[in-house]
PDB file of N, CA and C in Angstrom:
ATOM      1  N   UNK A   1       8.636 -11.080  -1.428  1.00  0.00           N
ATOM      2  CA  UNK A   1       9.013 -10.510  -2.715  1.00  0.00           C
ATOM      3  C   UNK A   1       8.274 -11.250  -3.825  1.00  0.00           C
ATOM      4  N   UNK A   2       7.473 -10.605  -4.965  1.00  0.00           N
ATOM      5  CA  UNK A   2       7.305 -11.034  -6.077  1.00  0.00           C
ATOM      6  C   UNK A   2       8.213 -11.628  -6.334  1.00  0.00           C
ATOM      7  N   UNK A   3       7.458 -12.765  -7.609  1.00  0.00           N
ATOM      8  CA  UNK A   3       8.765 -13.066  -8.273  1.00  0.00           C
ATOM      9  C   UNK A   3       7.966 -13.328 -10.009  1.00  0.00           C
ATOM     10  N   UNK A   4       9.352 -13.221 -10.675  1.00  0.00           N
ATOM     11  CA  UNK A   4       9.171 -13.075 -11.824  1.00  0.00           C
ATOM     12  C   UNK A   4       8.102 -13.755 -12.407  1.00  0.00           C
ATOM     13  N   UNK A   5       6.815 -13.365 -13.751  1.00  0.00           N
ATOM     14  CA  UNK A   5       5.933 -14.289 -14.075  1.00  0.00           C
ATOM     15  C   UNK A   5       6.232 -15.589 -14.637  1.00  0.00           C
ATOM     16  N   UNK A   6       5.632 -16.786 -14.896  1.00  0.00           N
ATOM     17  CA  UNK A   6       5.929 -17.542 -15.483  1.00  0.00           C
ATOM     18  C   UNK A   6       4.932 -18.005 -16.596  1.00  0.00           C
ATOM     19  N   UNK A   7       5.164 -19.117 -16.981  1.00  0.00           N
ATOM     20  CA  UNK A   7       3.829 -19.630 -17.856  1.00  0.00           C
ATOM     21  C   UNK A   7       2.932 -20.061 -16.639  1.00  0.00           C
ATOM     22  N   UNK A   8       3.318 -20.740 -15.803  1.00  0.00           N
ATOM     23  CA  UNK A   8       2.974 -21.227 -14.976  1.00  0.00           C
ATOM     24  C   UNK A   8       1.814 -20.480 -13.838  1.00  0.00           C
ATOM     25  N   UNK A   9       2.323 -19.089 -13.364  1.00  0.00           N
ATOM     26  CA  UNK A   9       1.399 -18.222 -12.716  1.00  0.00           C
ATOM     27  C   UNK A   9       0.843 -17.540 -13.302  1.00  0.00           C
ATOM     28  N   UNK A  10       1.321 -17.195 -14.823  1.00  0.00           N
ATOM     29  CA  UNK A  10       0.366 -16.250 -15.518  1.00  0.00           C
ATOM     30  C   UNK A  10      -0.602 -17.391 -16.780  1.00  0.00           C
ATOM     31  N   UNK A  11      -0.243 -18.267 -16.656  1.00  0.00           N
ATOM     32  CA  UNK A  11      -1.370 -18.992 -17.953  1.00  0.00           C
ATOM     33  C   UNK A  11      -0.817 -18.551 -19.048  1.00  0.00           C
ATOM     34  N   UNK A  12       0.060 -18.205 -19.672  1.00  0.00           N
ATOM     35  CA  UNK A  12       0.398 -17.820 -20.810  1.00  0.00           C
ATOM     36  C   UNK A  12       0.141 -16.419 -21.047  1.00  0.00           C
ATOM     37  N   UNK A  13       0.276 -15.741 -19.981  1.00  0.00           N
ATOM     38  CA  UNK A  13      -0.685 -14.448 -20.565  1.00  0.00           C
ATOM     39  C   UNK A  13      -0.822 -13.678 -19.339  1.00  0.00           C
ATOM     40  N   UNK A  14      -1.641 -12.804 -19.023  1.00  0.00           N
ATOM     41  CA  UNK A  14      -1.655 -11.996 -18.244  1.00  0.00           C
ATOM     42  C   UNK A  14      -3.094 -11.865 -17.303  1.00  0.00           C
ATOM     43  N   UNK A  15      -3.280 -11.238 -16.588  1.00  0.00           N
ATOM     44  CA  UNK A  15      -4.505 -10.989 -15.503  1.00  0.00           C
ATOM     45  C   UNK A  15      -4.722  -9.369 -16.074  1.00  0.00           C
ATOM     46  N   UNK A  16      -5.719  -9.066 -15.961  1.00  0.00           N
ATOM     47  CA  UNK A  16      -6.677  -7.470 -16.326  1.00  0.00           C
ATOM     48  C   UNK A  16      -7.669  -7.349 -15.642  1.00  0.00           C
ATOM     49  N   UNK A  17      -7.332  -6.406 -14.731  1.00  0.00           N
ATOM     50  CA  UNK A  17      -7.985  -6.079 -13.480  1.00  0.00           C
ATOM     51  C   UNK A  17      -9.224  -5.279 -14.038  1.00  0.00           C
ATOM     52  N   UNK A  18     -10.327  -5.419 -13.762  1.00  0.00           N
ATOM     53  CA  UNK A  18     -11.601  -4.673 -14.262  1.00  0.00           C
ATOM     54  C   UNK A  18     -11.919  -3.745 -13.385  1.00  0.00           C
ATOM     55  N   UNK A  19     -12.447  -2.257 -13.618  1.00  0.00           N
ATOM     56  CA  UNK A  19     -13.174  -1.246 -12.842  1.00  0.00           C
ATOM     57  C   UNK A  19     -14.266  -1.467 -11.776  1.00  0.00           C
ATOM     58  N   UNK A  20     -14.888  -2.899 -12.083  1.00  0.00           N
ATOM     59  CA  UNK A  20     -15.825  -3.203 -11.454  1.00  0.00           C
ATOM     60  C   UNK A  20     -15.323  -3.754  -9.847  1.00  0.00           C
ATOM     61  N   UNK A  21     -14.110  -4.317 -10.050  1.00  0.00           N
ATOM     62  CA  UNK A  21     -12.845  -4.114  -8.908  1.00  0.00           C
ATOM     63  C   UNK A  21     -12.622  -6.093  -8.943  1.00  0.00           C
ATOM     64  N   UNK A  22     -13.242  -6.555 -10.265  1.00  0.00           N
ATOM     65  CA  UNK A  22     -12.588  -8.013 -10.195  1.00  0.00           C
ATOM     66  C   UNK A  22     -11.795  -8.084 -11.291  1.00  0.00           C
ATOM     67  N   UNK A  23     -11.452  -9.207 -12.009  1.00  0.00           N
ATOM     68  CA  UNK A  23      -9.690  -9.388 -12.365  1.00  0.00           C
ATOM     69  C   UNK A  23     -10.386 -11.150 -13.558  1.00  0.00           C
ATOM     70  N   UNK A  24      -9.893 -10.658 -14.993  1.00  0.00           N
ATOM     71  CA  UNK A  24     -10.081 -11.765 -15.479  1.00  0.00           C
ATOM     72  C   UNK A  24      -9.084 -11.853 -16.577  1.00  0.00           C
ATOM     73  N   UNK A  25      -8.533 -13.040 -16.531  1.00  0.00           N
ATOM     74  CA  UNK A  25      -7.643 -13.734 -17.525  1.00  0.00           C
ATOM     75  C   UNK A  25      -7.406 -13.793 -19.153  1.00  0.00           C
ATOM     76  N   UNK A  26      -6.677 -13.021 -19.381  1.00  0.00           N
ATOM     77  CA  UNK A  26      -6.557 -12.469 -20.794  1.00  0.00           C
ATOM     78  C   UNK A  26      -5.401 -13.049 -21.882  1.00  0.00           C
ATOM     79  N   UNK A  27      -5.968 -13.662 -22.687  1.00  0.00           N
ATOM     80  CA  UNK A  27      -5.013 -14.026 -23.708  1.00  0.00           C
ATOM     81  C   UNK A  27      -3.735 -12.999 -24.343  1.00  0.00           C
ATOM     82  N   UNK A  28      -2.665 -13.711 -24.930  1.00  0.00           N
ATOM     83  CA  UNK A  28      -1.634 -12.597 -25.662  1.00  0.00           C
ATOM     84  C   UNK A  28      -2.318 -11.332 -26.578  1.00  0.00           C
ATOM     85  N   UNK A  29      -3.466 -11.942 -27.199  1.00  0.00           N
ATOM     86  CA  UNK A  29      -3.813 -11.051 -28.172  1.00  0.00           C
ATOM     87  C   UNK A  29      -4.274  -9.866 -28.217  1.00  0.00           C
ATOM     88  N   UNK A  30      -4.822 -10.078 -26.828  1.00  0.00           N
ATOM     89  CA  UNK A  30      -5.258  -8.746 -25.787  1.00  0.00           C
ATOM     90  C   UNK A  30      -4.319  -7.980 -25.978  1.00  0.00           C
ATOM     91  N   UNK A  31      -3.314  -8.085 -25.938  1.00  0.00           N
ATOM     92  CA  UNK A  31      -2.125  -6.850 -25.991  1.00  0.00           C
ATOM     93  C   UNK A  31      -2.175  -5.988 -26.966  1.00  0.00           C
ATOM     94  N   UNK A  32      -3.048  -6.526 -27.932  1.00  0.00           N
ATOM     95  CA  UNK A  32      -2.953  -5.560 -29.351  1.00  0.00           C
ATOM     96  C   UNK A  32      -3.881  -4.162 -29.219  1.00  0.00           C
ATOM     97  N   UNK A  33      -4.758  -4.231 -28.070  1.00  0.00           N
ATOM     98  CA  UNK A  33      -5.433  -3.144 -27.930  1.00  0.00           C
ATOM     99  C   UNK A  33      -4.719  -2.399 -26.871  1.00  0.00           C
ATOM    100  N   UNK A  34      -3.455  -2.805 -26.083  1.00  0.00           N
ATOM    101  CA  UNK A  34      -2.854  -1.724 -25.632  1.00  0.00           C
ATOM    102  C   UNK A  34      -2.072  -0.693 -26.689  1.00  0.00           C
ATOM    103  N   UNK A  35      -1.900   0.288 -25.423  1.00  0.00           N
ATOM    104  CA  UNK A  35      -0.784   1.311 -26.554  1.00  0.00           C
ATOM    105  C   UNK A  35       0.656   0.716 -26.849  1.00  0.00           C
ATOM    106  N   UNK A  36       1.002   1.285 -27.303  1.00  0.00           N
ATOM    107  CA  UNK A  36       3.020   0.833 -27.907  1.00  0.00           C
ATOM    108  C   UNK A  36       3.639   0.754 -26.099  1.00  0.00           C
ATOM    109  N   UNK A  37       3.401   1.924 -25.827  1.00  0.00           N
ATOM    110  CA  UNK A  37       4.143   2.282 -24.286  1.00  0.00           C
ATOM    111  C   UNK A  37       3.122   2.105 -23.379  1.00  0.00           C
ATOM    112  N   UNK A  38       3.180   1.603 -22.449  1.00  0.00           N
ATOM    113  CA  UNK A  38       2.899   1.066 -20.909  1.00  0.00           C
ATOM    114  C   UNK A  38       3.136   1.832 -20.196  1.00  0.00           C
ATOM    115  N   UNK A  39       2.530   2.266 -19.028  1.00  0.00           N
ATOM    116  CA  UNK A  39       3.448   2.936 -17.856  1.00  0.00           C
ATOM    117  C   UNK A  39       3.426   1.717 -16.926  1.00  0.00           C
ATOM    118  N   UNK A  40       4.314   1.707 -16.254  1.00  0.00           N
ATOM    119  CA  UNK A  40       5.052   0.509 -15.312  1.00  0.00           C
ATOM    120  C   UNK A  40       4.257   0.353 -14.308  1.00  0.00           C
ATOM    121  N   UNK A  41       2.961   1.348 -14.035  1.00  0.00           N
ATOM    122  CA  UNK A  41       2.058   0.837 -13.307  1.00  0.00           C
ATOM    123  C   UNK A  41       0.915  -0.106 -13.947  1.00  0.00           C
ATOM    124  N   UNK A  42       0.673   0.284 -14.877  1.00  0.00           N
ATOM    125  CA  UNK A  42      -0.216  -0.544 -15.966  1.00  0.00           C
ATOM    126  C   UNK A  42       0.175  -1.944 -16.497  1.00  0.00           C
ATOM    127  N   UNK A  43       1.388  -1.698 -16.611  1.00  0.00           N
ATOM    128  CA  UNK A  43       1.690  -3.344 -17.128  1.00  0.00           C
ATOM    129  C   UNK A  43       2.161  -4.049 -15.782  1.00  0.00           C
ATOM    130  N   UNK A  44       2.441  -3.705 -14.309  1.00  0.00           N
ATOM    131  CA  UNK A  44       2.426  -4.072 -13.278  1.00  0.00           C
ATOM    132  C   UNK A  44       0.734  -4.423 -12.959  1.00  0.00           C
ATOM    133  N   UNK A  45      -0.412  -3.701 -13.187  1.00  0.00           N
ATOM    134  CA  UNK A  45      -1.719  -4.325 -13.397  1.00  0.00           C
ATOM    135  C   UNK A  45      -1.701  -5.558 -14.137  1.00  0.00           C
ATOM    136  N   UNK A  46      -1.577  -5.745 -15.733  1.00  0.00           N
ATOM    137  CA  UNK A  46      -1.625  -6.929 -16.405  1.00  0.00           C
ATOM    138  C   UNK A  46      -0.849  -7.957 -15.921  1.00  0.00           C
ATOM    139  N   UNK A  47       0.341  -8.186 -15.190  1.00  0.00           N
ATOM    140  CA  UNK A  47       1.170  -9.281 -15.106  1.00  0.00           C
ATOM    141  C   UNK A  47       0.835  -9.907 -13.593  1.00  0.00           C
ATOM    142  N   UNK A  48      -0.097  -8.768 -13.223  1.00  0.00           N
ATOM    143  CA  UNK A  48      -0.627  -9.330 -12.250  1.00  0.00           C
ATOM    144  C   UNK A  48       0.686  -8.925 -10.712  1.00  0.00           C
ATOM    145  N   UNK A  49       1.710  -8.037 -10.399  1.00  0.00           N
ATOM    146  CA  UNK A  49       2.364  -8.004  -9.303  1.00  0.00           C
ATOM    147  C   UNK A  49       1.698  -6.537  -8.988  1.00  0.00           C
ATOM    148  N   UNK A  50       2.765  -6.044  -7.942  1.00  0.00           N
ATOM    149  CA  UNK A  50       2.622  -4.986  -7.104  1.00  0.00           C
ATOM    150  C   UNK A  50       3.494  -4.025  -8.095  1.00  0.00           C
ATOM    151  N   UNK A  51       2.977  -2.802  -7.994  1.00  0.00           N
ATOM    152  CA  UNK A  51       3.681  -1.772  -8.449  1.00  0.00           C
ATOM    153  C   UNK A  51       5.167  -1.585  -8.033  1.00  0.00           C
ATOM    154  N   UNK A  52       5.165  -1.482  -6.892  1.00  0.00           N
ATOM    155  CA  UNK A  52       6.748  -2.222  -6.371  1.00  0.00           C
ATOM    156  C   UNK A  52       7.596  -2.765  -7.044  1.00  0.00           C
ATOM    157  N   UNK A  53       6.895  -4.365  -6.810  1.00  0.00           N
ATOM    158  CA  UNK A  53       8.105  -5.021  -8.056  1.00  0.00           C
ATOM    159  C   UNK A  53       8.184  -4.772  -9.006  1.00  0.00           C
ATOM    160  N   UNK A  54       7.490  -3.995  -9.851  1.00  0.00           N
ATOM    161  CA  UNK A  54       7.230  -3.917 -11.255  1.00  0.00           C
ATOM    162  C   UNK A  54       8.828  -2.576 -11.449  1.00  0.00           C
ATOM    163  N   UNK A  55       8.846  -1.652 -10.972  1.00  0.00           N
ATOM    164  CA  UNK A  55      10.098  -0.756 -10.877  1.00  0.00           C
ATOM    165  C   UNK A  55      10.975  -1.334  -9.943  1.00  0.00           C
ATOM    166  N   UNK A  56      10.723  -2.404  -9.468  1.00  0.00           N
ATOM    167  CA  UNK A  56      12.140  -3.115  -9.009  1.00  0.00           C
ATOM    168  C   UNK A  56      12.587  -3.786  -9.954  1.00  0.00           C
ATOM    169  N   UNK A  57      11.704  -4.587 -11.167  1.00  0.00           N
ATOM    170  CA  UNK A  57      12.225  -5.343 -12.562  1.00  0.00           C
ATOM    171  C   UNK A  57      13.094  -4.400 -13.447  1.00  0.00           C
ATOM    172  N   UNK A  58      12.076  -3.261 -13.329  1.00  0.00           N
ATOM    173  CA  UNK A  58      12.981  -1.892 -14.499  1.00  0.00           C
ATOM    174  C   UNK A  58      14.081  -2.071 -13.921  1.00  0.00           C
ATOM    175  N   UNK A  59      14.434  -1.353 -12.908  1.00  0.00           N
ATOM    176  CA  UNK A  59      15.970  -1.304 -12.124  1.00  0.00           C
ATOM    177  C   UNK A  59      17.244  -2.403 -12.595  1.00  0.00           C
ATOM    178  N   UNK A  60      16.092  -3.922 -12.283  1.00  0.00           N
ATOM    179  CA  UNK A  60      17.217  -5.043 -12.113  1.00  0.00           C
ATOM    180  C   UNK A  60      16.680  -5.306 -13.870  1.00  0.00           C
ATOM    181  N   UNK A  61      16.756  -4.836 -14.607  1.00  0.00           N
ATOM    182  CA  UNK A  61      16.576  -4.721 -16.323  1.00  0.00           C
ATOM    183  C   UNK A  61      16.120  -6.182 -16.758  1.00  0.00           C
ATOM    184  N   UNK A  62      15.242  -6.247 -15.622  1.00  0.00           N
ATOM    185  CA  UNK A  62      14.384  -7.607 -16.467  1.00  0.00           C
ATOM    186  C   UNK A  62      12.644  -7.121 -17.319  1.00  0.00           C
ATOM    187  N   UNK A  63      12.275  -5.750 -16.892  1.00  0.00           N
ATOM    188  CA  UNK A  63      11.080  -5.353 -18.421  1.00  0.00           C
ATOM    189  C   UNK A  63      11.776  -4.491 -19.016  1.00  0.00           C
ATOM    190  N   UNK A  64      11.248  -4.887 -20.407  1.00  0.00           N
ATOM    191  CA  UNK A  64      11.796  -3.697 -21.412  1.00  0.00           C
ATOM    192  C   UNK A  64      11.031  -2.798 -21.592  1.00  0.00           C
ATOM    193  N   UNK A  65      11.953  -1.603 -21.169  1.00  0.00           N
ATOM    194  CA  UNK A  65      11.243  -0.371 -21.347  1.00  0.00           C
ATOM    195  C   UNK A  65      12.659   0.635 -22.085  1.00  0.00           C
ATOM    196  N   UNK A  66      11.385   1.692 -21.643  1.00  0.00           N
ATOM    197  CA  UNK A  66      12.403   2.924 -22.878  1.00  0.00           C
ATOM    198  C   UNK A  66      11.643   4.170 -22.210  1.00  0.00           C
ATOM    199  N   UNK A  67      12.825   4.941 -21.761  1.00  0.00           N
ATOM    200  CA  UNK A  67      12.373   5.923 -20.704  1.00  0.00           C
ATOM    201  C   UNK A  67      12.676   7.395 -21.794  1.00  0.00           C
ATOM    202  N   UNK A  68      12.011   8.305 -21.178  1.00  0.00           N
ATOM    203  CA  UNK A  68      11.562   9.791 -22.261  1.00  0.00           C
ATOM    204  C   UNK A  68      11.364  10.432 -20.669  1.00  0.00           C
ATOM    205  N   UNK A  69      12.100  11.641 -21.144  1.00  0.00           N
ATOM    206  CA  UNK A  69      12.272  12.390 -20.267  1.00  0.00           C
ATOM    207  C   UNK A  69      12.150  11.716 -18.437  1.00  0.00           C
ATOM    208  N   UNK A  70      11.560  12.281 -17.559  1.00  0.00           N
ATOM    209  CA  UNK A  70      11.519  11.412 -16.223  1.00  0.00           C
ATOM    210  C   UNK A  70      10.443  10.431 -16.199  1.00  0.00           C
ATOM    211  N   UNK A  71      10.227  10.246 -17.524  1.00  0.00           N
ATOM    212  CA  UNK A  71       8.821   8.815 -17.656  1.00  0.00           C
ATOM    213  C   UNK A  71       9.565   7.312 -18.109  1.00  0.00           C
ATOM    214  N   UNK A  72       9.099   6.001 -17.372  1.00  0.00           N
ATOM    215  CA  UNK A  72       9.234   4.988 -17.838  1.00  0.00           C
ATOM    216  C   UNK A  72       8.331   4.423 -18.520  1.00  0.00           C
ATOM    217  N   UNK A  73       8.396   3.511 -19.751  1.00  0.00           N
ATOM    218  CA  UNK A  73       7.126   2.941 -20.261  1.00  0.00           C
ATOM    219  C   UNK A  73       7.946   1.453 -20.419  1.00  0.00           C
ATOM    220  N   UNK A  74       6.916   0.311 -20.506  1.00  0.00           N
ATOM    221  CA  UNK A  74       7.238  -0.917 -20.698  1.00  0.00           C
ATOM    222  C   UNK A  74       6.790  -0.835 -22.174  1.00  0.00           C
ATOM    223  N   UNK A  75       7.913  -1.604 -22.885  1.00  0.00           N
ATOM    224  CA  UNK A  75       7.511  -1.599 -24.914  1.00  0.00           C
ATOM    225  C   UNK A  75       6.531  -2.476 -24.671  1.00  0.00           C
ATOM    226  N   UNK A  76       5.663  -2.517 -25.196  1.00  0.00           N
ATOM    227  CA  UNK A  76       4.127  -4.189 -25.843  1.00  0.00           C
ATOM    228  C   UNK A  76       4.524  -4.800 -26.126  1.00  0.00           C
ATOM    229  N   UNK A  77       5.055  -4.783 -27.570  1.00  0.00           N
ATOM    230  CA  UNK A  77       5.478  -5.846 -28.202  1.00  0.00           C
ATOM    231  C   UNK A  77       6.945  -6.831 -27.571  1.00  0.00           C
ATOM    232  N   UNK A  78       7.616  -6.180 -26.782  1.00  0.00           N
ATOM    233  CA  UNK A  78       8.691  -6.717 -25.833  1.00  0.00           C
ATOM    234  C   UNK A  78       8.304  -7.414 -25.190  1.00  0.00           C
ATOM    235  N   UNK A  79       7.712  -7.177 -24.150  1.00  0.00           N
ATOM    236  CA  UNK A  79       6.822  -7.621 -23.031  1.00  0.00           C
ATOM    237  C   UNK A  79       5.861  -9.126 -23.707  1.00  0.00           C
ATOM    238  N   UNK A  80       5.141  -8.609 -24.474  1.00  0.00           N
ATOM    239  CA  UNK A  80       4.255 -10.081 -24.843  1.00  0.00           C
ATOM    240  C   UNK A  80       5.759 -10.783 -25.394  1.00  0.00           C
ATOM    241  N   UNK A  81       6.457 -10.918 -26.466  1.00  0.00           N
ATOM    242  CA  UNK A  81       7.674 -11.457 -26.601  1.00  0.00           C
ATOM    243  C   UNK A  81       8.051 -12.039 -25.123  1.00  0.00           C
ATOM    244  N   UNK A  82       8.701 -11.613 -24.199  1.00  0.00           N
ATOM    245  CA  UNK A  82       8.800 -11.967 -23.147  1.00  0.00           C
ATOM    246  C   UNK A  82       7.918 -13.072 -22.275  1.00  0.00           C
ATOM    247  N   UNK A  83       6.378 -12.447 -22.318  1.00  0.00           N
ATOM    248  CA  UNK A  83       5.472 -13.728 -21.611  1.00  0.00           C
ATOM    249  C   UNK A  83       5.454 -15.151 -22.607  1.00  0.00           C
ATOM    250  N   UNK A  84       5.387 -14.772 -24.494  1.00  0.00           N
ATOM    251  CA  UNK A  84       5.064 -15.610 -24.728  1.00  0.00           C
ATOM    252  C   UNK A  84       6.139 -17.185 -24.982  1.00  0.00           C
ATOM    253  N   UNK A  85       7.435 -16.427 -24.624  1.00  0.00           N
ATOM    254  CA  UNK A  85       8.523 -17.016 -24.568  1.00  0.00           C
ATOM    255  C   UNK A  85       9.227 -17.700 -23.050  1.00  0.00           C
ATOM    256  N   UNK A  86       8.417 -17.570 -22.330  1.00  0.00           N
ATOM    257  CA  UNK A  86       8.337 -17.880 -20.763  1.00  0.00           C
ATOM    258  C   UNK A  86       7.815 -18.873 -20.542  1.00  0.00           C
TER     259      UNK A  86
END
């Protein structure tokens, strides 16, 4: 089982998986070029787990999100709040 990020496994911050199919280490500020809403697979990319755990966190209400119709999104500004307070 994943387990929750820390400062510790994430560096303060998050992992951003590149198209090219490698993965490099991204500061908080990075977040400002995401959108408001996340889909829980996307911010399961940045934090670096499995899509899995990432809707096993929604469930056990440890990311903040805010669901619209049968869609989940993780909030940005929650989320960095969250890492940078970790």
């Amino acid at each position: 089982m994943d387990t929750w990020p820390t400062t510790a496994n994430v560096s303060l911050r998050c992992i951003r998986l590149e198209p090219s199919g490698g993965a490099r280490w991204v500061g908080v500020k990075d977040f400002d070029g995401l959108p408001v809403l996340i889909s829980v697979p996307r911010a399961a990319q940045l934090l670096g787990i499995s899509r899995a755990s990432a809707y096993r966190y929604v469930e056990l209400g440890l990311l903040p999100v805010k669901r619209f119709g049968g869609r989940i999104y993780v909030v940005r500004d929650r989320l960095r709040s969250m890492i940078e307070s970790a």
